[in-house]
C-alpha atoms as a PDB file:
ATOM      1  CA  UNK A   1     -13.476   0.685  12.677  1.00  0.00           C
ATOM      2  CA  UNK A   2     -10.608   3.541  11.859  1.00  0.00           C
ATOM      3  CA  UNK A   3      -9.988   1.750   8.695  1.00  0.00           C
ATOM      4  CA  UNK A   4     -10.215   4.256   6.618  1.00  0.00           C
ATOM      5  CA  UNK A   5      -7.314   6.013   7.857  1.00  0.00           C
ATOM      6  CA  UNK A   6      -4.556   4.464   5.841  1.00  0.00           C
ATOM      7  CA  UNK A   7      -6.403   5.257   2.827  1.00  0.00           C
ATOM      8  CA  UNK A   8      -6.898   8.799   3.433  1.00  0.00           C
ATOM      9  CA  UNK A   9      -2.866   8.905   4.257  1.00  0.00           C
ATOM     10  CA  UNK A  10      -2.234   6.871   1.460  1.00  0.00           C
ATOM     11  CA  UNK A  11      -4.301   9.594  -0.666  1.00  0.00           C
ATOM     12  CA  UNK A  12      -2.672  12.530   1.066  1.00  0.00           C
ATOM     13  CA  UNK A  13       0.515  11.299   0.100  1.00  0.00           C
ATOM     14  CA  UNK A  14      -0.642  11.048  -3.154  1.00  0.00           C
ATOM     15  CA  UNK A  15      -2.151  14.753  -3.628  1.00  0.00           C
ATOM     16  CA  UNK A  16       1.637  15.153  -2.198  1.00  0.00           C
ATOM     17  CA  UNK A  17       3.421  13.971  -4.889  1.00  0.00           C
ATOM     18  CA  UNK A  18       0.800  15.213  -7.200  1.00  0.00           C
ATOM     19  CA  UNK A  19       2.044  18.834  -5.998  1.00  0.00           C
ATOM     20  CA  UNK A  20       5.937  18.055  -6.135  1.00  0.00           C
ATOM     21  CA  UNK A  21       6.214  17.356  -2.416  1.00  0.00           C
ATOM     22  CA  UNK A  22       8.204  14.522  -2.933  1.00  0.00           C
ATOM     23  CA  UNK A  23       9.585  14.561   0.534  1.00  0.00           C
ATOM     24  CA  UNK A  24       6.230  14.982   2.265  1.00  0.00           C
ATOM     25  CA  UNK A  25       4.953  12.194   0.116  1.00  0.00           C
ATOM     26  CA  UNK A  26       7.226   9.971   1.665  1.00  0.00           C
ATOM     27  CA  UNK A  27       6.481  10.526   4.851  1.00  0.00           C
ATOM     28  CA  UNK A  28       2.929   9.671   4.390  1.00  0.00           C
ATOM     29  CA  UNK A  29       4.011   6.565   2.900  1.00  0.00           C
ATOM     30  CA  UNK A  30       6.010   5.381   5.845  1.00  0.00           C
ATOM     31  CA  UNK A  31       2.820   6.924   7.905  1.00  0.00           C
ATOM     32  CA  UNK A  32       0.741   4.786   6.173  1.00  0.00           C
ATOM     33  CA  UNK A  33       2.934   1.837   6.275  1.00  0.00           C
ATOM     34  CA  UNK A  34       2.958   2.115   9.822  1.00  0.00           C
ATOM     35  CA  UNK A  35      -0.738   2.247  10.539  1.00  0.00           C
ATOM     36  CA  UNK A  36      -1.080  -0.821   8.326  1.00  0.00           C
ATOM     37  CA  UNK A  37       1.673  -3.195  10.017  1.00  0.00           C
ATOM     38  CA  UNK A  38       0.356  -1.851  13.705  1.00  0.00           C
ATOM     39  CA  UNK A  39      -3.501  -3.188  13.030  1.00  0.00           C
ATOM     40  CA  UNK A  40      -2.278  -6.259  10.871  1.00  0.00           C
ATOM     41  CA  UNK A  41       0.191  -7.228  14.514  1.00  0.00           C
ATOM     42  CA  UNK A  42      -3.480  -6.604  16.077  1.00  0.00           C
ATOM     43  CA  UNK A  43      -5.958  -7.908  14.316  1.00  0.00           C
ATOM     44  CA  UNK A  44      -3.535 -11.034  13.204  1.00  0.00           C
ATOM     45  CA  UNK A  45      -3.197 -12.012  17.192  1.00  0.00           C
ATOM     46  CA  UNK A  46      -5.785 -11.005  18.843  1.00  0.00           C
ATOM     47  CA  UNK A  47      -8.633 -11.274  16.178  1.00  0.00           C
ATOM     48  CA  UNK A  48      -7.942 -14.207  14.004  1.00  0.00           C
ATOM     49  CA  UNK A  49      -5.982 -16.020  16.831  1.00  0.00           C
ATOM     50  CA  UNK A  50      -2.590 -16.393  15.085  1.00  0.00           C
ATOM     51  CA  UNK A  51       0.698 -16.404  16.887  1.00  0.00           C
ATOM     52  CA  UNK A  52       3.144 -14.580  15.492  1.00  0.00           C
END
């Protein structure tokens, strides 16, 4: 449903870095790296059935 987010965080990041915010490009990153392991814990238990 939301998955578009990490991809707009991921390109945020990017425009970031593109700009010499090197720092603030980071933080996206581990933004973005978040979002993804949070739905992959909830989609890989309660959507596929998977224990982890």
């Amino acid at each position: 449903m939301y998955m578009f987010l990490p991809f707009l965080t991921a390109f945020i990041g990017l425009v970031l870095v593109w700009f010499e915010k090197r720092l603030a490009g980071l933080v996206m990153l581990a933004i973005t790296l978040g979002i993804l392991m949070f739905w992959f814990r909830i989609h890989a238990t309660d959507h596929l059935n998977i224990s982890l």
